[in-house]
PDB file of N, CA and C in Angstrom:
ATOM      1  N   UNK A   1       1.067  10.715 -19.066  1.00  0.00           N
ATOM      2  CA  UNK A   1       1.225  10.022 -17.790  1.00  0.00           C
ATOM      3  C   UNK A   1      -0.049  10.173 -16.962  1.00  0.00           C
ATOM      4  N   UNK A   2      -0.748   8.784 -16.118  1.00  0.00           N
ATOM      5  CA  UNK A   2      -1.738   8.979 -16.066  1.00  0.00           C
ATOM      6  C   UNK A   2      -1.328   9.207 -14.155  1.00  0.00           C
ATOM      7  N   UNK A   3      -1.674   9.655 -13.117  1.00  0.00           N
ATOM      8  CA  UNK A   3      -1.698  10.065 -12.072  1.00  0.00           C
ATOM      9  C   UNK A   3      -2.726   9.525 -11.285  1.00  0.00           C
ATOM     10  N   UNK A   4      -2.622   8.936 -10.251  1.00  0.00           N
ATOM     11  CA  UNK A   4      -4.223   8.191  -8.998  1.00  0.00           C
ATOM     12  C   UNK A   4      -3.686   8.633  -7.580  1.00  0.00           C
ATOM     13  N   UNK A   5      -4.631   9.375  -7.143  1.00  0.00           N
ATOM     14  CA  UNK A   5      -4.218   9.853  -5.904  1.00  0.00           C
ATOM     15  C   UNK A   5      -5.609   8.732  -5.221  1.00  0.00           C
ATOM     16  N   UNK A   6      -4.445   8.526  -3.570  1.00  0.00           N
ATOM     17  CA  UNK A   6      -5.884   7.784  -2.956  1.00  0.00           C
ATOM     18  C   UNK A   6      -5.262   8.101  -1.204  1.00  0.00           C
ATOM     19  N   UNK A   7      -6.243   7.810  -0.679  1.00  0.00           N
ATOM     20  CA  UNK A   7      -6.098   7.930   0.504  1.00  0.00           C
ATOM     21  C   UNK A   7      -6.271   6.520   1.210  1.00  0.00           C
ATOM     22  N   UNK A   8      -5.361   6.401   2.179  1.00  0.00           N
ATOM     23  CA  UNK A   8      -5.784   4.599   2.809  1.00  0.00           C
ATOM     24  C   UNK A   8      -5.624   4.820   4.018  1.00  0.00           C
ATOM     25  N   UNK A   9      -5.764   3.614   4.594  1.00  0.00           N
ATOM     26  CA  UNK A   9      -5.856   3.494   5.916  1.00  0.00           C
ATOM     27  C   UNK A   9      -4.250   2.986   6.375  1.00  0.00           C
ATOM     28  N   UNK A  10      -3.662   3.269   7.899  1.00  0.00           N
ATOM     29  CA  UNK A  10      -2.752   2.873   8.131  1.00  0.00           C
ATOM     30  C   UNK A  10      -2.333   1.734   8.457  1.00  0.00           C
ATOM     31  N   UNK A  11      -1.418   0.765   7.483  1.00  0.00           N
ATOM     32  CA  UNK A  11      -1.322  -0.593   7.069  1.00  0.00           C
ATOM     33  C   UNK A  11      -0.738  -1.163   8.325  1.00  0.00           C
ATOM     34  N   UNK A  12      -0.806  -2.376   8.612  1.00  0.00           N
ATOM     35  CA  UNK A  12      -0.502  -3.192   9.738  1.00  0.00           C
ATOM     36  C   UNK A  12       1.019  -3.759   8.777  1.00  0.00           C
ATOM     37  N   UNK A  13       2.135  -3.498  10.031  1.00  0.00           N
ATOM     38  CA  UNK A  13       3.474  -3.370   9.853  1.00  0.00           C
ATOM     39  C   UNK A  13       4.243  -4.953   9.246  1.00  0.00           C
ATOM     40  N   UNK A  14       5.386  -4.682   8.368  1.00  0.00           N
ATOM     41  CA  UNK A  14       5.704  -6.231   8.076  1.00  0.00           C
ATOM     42  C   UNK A  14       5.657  -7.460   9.338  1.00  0.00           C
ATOM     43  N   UNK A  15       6.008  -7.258  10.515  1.00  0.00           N
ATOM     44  CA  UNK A  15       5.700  -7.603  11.275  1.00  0.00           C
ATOM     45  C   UNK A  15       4.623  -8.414  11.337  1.00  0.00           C
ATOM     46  N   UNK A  16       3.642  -7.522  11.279  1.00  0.00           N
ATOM     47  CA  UNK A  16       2.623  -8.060  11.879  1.00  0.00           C
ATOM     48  C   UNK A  16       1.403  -8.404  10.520  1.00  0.00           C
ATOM     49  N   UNK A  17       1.887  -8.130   9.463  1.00  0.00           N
ATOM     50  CA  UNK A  17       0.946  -8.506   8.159  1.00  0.00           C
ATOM     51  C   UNK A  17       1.105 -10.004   7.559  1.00  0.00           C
ATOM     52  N   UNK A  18       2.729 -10.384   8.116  1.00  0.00           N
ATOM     53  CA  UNK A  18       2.701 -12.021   7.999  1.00  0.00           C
ATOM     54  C   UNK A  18       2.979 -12.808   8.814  1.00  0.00           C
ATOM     55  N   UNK A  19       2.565 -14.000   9.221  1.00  0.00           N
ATOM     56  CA  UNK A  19       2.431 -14.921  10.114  1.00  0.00           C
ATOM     57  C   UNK A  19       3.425 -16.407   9.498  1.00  0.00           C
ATOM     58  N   UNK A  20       4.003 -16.454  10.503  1.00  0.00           N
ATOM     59  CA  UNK A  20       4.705 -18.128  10.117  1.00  0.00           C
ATOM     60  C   UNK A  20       4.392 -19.263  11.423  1.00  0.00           C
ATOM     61  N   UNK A  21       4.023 -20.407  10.495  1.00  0.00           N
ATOM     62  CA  UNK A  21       3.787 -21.765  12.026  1.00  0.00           C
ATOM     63  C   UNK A  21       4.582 -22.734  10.796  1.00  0.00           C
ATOM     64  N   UNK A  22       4.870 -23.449  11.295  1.00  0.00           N
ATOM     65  CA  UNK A  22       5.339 -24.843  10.839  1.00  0.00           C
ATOM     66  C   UNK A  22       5.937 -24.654   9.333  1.00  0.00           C
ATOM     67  N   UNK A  23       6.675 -23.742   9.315  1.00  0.00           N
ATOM     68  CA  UNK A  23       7.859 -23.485   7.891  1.00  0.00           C
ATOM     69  C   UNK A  23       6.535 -22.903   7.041  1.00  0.00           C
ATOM     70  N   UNK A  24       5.650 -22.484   6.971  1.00  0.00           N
ATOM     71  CA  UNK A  24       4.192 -21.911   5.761  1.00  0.00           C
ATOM     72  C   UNK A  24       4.410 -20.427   6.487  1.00  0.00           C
ATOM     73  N   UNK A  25       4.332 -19.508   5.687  1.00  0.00           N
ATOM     74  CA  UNK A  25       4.056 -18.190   5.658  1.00  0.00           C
ATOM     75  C   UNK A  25       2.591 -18.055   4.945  1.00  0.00           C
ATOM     76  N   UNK A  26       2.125 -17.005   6.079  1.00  0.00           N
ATOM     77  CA  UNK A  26       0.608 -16.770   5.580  1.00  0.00           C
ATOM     78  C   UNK A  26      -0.130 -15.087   6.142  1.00  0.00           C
ATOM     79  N   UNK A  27      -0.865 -14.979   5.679  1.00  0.00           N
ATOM     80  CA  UNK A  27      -1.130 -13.375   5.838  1.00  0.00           C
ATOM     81  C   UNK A  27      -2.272 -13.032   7.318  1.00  0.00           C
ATOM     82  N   UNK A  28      -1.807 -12.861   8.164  1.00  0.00           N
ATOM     83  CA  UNK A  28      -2.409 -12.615   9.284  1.00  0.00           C
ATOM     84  C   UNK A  28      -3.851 -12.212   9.292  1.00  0.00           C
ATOM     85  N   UNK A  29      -4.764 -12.012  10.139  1.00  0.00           N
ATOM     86  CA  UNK A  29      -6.027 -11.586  10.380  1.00  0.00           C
ATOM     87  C   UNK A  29      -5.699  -9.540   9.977  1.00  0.00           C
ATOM     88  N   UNK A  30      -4.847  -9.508  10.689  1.00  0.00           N
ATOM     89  CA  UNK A  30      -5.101  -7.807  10.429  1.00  0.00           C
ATOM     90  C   UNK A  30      -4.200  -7.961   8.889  1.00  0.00           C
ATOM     91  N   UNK A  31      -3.417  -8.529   8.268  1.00  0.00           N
ATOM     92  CA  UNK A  31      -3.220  -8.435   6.885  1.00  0.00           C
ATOM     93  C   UNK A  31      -4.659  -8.671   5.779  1.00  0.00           C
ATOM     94  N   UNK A  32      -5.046  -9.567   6.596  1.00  0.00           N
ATOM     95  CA  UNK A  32      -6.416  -9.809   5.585  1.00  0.00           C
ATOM     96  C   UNK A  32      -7.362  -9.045   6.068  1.00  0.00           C
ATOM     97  N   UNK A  33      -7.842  -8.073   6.512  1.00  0.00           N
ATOM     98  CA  UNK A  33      -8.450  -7.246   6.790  1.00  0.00           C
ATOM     99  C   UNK A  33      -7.845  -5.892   6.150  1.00  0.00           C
ATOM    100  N   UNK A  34      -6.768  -5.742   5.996  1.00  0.00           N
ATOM    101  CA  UNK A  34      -6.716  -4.638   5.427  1.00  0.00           C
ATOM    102  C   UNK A  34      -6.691  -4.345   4.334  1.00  0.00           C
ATOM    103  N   UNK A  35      -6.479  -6.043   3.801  1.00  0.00           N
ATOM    104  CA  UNK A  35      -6.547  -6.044   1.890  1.00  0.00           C
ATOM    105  C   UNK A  35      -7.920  -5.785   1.731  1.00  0.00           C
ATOM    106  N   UNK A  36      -8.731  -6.406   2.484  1.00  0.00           N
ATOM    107  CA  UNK A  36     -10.276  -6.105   2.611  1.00  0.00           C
ATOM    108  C   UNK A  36     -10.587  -4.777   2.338  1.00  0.00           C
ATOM    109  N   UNK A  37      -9.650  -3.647   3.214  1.00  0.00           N
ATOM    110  CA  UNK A  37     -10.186  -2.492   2.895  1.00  0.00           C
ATOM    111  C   UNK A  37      -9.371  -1.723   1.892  1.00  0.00           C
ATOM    112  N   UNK A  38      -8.612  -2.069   1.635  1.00  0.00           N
ATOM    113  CA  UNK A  38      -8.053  -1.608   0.140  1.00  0.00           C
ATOM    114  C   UNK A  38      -8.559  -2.027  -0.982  1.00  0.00           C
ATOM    115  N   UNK A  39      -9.493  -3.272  -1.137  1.00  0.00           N
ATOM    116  CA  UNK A  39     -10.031  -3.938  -2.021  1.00  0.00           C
ATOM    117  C   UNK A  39     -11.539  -2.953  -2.335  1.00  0.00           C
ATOM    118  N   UNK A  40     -12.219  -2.487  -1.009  1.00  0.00           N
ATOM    119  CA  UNK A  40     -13.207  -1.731  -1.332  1.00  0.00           C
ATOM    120  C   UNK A  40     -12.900  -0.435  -1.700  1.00  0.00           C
ATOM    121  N   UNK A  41     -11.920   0.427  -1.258  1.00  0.00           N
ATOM    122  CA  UNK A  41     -11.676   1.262  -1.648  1.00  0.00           C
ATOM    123  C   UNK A  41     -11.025   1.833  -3.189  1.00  0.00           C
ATOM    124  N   UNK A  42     -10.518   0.627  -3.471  1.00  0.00           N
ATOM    125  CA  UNK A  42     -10.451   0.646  -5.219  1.00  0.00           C
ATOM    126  C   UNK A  42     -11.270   0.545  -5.748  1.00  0.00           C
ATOM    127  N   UNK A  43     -12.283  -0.300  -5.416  1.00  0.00           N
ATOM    128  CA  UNK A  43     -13.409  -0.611  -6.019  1.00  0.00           C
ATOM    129  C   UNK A  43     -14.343   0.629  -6.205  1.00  0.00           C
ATOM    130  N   UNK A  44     -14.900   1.169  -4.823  1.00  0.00           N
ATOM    131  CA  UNK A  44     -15.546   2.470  -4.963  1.00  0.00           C
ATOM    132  C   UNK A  44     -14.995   3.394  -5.232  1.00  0.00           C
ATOM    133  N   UNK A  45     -13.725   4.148  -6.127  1.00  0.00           N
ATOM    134  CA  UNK A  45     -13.032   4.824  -6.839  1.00  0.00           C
ATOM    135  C   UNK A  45     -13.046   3.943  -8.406  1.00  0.00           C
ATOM    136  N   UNK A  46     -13.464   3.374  -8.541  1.00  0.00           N
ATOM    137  CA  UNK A  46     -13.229   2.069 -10.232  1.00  0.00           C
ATOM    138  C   UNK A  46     -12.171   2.368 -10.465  1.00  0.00           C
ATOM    139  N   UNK A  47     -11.115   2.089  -9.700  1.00  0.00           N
ATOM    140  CA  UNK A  47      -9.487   1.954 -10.108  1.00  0.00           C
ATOM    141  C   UNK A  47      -9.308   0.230 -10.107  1.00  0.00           C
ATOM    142  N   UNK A  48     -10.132  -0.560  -9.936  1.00  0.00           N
ATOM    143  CA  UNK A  48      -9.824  -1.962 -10.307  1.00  0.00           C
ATOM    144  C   UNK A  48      -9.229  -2.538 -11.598  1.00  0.00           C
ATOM    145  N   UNK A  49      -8.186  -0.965 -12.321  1.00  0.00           N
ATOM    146  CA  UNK A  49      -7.581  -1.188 -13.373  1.00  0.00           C
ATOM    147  C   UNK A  49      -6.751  -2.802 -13.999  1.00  0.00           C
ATOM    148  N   UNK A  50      -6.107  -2.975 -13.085  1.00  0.00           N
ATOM    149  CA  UNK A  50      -5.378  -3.941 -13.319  1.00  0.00           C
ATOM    150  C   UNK A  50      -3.807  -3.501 -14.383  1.00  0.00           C
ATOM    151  N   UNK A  51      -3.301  -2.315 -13.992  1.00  0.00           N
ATOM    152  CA  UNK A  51      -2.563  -1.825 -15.132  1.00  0.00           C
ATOM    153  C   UNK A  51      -1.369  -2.477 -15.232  1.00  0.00           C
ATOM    154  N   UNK A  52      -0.604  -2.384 -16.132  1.00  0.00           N
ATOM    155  CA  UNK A  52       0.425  -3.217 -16.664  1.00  0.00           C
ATOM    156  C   UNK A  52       1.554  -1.968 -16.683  1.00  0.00           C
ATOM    157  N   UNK A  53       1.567  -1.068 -16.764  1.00  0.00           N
ATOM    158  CA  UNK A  53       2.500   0.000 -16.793  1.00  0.00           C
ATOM    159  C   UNK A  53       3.068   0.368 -15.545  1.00  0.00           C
ATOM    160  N   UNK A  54       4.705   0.729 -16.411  1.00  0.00           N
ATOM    161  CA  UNK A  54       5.679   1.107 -15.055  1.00  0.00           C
ATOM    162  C   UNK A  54       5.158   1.821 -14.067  1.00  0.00           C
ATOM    163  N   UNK A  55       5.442   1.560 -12.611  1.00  0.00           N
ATOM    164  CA  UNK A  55       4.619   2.763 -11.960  1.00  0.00           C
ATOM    165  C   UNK A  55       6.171   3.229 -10.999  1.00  0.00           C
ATOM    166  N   UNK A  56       5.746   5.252 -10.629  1.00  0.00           N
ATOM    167  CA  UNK A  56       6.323   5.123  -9.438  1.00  0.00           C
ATOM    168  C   UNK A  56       5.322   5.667  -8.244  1.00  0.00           C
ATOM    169  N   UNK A  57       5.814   5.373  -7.415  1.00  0.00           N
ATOM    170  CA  UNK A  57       4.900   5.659  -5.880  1.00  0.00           C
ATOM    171  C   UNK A  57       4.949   6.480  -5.204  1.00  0.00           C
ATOM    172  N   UNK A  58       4.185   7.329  -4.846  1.00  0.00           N
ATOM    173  CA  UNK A  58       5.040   8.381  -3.480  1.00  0.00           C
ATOM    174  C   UNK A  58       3.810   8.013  -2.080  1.00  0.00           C
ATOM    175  N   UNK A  59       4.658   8.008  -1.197  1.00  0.00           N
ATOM    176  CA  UNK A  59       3.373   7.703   0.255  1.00  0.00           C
ATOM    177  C   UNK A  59       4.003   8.917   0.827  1.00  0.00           C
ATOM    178  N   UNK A  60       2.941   9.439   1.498  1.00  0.00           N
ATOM    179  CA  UNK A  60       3.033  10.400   2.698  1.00  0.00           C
ATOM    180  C   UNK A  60       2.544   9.561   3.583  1.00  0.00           C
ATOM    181  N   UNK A  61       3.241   9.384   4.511  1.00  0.00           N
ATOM    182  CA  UNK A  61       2.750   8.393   6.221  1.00  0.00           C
ATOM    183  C   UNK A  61       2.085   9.265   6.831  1.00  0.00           C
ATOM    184  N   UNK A  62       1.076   9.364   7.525  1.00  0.00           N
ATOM    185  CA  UNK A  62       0.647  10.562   8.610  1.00  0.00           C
ATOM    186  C   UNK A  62       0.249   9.156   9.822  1.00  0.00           C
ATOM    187  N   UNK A  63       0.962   9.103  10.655  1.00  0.00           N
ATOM    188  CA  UNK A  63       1.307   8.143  11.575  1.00  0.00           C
ATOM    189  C   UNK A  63      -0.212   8.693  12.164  1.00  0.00           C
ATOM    190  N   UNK A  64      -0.729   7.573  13.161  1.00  0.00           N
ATOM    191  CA  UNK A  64      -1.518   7.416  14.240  1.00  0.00           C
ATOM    192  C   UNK A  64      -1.222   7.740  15.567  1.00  0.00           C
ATOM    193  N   UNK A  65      -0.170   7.734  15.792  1.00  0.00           N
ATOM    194  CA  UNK A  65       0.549   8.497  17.226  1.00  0.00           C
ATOM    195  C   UNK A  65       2.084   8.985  17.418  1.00  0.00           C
ATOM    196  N   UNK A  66       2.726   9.412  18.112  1.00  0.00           N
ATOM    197  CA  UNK A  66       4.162   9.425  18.839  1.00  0.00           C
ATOM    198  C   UNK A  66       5.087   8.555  18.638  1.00  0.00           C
ATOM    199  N   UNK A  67       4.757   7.283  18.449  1.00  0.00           N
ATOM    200  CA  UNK A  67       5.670   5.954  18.694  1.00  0.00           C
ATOM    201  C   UNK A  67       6.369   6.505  17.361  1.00  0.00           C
ATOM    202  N   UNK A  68       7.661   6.019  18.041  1.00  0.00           N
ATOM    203  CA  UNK A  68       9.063   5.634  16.811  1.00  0.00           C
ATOM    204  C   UNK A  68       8.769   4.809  16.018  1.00  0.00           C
ATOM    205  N   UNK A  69       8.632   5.107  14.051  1.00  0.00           N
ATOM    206  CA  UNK A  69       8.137   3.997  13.391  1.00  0.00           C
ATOM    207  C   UNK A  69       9.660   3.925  12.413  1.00  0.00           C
ATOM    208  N   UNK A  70       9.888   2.447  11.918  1.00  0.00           N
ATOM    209  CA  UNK A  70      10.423   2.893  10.771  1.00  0.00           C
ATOM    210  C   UNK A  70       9.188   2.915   9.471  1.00  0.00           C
ATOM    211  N   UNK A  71       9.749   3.705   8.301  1.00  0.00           N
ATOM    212  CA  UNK A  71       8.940   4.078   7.246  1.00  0.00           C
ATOM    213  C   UNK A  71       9.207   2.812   6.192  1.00  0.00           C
ATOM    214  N   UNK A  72      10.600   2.068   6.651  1.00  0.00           N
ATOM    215  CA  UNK A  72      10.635   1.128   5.311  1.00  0.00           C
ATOM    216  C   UNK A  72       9.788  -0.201   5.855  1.00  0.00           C
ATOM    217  N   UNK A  73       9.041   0.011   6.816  1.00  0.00           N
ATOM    218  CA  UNK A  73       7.951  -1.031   7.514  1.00  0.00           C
ATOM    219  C   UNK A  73       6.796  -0.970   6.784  1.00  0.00           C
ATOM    220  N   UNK A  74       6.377   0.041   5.549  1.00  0.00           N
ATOM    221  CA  UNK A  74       5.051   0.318   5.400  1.00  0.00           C
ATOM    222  C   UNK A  74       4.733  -0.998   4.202  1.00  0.00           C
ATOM    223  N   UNK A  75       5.518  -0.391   3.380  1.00  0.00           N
ATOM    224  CA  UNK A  75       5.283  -0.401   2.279  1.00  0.00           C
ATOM    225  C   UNK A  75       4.693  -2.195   1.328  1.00  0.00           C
ATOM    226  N   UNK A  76       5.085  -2.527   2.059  1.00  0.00           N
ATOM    227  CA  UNK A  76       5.055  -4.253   1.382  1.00  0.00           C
ATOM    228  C   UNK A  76       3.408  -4.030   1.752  1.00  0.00           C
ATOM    229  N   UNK A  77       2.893  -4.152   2.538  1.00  0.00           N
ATOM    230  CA  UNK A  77       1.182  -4.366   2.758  1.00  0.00           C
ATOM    231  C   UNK A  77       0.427  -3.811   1.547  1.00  0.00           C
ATOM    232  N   UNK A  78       1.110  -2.037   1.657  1.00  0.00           N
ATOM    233  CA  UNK A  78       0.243  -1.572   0.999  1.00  0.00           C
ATOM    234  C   UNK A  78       0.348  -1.881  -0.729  1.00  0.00           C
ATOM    235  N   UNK A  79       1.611  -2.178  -1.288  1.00  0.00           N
ATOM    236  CA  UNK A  79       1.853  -2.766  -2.496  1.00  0.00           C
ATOM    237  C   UNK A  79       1.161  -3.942  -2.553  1.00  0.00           C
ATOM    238  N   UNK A  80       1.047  -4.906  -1.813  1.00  0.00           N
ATOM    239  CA  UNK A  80       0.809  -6.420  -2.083  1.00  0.00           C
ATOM    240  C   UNK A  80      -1.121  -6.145  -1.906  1.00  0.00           C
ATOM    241  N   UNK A  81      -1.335  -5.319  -1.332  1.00  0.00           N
ATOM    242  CA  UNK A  81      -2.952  -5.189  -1.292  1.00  0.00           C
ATOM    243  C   UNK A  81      -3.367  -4.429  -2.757  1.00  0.00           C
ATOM    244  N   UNK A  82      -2.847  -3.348  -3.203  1.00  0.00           N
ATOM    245  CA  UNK A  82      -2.851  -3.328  -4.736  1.00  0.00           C
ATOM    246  C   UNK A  82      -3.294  -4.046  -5.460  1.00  0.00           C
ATOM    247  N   UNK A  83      -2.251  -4.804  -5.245  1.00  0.00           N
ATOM    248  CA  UNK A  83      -2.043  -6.096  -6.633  1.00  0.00           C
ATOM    249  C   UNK A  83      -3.097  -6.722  -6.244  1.00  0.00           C
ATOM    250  N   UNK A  84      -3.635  -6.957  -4.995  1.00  0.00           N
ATOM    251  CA  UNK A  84      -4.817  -8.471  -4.462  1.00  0.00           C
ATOM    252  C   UNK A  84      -5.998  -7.319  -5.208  1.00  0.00           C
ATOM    253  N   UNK A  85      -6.059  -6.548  -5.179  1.00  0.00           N
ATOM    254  CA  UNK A  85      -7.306  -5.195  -5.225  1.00  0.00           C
ATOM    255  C   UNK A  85      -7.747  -4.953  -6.651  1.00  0.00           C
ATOM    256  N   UNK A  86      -6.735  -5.310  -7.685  1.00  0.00           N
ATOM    257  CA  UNK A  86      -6.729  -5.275  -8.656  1.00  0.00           C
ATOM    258  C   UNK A  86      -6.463  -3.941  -9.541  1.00  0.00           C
ATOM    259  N   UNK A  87      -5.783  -3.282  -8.746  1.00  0.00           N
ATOM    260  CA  UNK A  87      -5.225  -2.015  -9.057  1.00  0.00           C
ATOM    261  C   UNK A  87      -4.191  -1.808 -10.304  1.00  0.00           C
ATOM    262  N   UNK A  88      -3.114  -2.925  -9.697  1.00  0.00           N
ATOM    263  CA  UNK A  88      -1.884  -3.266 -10.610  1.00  0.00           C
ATOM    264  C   UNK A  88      -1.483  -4.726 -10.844  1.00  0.00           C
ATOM    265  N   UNK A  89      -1.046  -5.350 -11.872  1.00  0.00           N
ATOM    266  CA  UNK A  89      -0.869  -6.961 -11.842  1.00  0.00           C
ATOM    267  C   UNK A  89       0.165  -7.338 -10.872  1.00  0.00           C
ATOM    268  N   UNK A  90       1.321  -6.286 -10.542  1.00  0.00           N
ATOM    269  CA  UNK A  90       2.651  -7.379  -9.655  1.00  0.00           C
ATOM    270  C   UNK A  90       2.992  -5.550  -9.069  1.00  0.00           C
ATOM    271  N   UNK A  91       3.617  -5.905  -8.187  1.00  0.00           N
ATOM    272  CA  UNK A  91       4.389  -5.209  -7.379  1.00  0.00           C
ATOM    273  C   UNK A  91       5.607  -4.962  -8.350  1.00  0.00           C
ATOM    274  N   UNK A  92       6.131  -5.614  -9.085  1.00  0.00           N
ATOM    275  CA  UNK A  92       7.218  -5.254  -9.522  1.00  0.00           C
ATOM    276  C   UNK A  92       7.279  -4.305 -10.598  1.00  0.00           C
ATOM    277  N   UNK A  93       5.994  -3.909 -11.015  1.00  0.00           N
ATOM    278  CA  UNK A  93       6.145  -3.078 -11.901  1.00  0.00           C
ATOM    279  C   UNK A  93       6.726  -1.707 -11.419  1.00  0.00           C
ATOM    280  N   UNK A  94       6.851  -1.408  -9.919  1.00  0.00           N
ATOM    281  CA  UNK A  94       7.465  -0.485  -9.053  1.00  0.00           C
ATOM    282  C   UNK A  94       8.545  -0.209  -9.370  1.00  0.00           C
ATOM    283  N   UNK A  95       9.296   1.117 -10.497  1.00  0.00           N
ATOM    284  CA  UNK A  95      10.190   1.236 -10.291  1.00  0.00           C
ATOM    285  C   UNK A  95      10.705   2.611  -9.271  1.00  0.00           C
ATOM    286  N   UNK A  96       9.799   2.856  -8.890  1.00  0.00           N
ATOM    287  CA  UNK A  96      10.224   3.993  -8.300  1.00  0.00           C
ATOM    288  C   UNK A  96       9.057   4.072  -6.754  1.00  0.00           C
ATOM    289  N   UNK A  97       9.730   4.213  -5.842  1.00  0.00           N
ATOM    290  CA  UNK A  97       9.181   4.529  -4.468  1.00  0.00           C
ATOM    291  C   UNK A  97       9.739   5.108  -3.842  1.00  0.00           C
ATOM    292  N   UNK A  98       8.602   6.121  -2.899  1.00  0.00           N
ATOM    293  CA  UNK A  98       9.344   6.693  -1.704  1.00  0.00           C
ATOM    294  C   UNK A  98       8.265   7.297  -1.036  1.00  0.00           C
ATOM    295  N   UNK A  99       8.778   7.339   0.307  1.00  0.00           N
ATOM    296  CA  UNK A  99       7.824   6.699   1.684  1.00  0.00           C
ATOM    297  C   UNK A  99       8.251   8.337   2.456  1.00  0.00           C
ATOM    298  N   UNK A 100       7.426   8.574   2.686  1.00  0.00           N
ATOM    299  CA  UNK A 100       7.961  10.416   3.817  1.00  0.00           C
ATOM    300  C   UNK A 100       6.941  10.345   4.740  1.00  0.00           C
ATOM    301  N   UNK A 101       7.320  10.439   5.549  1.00  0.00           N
ATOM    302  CA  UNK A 101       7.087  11.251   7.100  1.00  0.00           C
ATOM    303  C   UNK A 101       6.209  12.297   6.884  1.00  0.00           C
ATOM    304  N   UNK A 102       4.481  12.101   6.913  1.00  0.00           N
ATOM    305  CA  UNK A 102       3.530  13.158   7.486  1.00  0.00           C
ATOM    306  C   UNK A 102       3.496  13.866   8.393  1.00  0.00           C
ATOM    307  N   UNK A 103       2.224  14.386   9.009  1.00  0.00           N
ATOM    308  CA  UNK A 103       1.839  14.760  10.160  1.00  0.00           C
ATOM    309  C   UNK A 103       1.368  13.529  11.030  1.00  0.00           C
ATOM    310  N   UNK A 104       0.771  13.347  12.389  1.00  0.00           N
ATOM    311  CA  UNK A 104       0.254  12.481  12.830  1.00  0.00           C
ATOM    312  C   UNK A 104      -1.160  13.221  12.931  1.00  0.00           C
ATOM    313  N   UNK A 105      -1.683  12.351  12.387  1.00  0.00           N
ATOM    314  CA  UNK A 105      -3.422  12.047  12.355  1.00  0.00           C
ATOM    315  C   UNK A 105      -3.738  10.926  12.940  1.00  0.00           C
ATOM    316  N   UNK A 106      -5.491  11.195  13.970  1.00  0.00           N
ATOM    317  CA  UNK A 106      -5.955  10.187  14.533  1.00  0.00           C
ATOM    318  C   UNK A 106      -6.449   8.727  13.822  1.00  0.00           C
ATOM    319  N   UNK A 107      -5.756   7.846  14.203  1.00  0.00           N
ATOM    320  CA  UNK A 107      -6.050   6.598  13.385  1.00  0.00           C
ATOM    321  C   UNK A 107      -4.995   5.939  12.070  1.00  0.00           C
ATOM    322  N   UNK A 108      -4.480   7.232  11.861  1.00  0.00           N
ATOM    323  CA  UNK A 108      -3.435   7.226  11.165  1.00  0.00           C
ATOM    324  C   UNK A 108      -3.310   7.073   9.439  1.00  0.00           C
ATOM    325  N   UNK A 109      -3.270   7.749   8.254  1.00  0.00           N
ATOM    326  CA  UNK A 109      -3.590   7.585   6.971  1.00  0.00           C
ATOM    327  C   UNK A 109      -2.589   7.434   6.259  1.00  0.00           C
ATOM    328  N   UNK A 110      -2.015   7.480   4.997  1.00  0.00           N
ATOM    329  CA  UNK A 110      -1.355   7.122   3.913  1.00  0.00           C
ATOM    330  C   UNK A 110      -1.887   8.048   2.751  1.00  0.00           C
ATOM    331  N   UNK A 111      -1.461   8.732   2.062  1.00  0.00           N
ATOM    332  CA  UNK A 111      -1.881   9.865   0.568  1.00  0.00           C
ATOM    333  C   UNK A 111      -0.421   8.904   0.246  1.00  0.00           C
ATOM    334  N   UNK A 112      -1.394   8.233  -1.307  1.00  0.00           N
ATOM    335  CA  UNK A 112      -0.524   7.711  -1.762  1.00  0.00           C
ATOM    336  C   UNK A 112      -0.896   8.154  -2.818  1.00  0.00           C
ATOM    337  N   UNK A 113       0.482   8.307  -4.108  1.00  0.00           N
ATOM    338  CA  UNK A 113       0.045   9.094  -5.794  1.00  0.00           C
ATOM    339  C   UNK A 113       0.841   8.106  -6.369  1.00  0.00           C
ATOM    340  N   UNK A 114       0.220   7.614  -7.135  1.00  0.00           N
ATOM    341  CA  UNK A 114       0.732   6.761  -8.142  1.00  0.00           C
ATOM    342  C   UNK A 114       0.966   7.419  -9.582  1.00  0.00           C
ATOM    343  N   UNK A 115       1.919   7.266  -9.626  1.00  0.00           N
ATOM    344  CA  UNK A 115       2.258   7.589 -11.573  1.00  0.00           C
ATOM    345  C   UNK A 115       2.389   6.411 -12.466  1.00  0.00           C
ATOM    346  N   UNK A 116       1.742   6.883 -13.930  1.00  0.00           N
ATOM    347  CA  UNK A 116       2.295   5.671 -14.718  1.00  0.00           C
ATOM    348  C   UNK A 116       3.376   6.763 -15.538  1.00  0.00           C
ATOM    349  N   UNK A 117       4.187   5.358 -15.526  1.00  0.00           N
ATOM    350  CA  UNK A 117       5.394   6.324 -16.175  1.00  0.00           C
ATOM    351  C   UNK A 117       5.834   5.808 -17.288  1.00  0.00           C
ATOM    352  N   UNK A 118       6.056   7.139 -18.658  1.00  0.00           N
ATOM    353  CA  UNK A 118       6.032   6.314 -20.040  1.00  0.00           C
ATOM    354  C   UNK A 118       7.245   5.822 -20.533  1.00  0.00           C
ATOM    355  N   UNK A 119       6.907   4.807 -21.284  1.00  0.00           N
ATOM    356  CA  UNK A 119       7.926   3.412 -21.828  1.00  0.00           C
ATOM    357  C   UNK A 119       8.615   4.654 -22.542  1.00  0.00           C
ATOM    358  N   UNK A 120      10.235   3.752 -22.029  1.00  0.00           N
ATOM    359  CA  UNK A 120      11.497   4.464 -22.761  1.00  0.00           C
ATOM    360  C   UNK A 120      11.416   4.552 -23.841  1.00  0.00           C
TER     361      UNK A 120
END
């Protein structure tokens, strides 16, 4: 089982990562900015794997401030920037996730560990 630890930046919330006008859904300015920086940050680690294997996920949130968040708000950005990043082909290869409550750090981060996990 192969293991990728990474550190990211704190993802802009479902909320606010997609945008709808006139029945089209589309990925906001701070959504596309943050694939931006998930895109370099795979890159300068050469995890631009593209892997095909089951994965599961673990995030540690370390929030940016005080405010009441929910945790099941994170996760779609940072999966769907993956896949744009070239990390993993689909989100769905996710069978396993789970999202916990850090410390709060300034600016706010994500320690995310990815596992590949071996075929039954």
């Amino acid at each position: 089982m192969k293991e990728y630890r990474l550190e990211l930046p704190w993802p802009p919330t479902v909320n606010t990562y997609w945008r709808h006008c006139r029945g089209r859904h589309y990925i906001s300015a701070k959504g596309t900015q943050y694939r931006k920086d998930i895109i370099q940050i795979i890159r300068q680690q050469n995890l631009d794997i593209n892997t095909t294997e089951r994965l599961k996920i673990s995030i540690t949130a370390n929030q940016p401030d005080k405010r009441r968040r929910d945790l099941d708000n994170l996760q779609k950005a940072v999966f769907d920037s993956l896949v744009h990043a070239g990390f993993m082909a689909d989100d769905e290869q996710i069978d396993d996730f789970r999202v916990r409550r850090g410390e709060q750090v300034k600016g706010g981060s994500l320690e995310v560990l990815i596992t590949e996990l071996e075929a039954a």
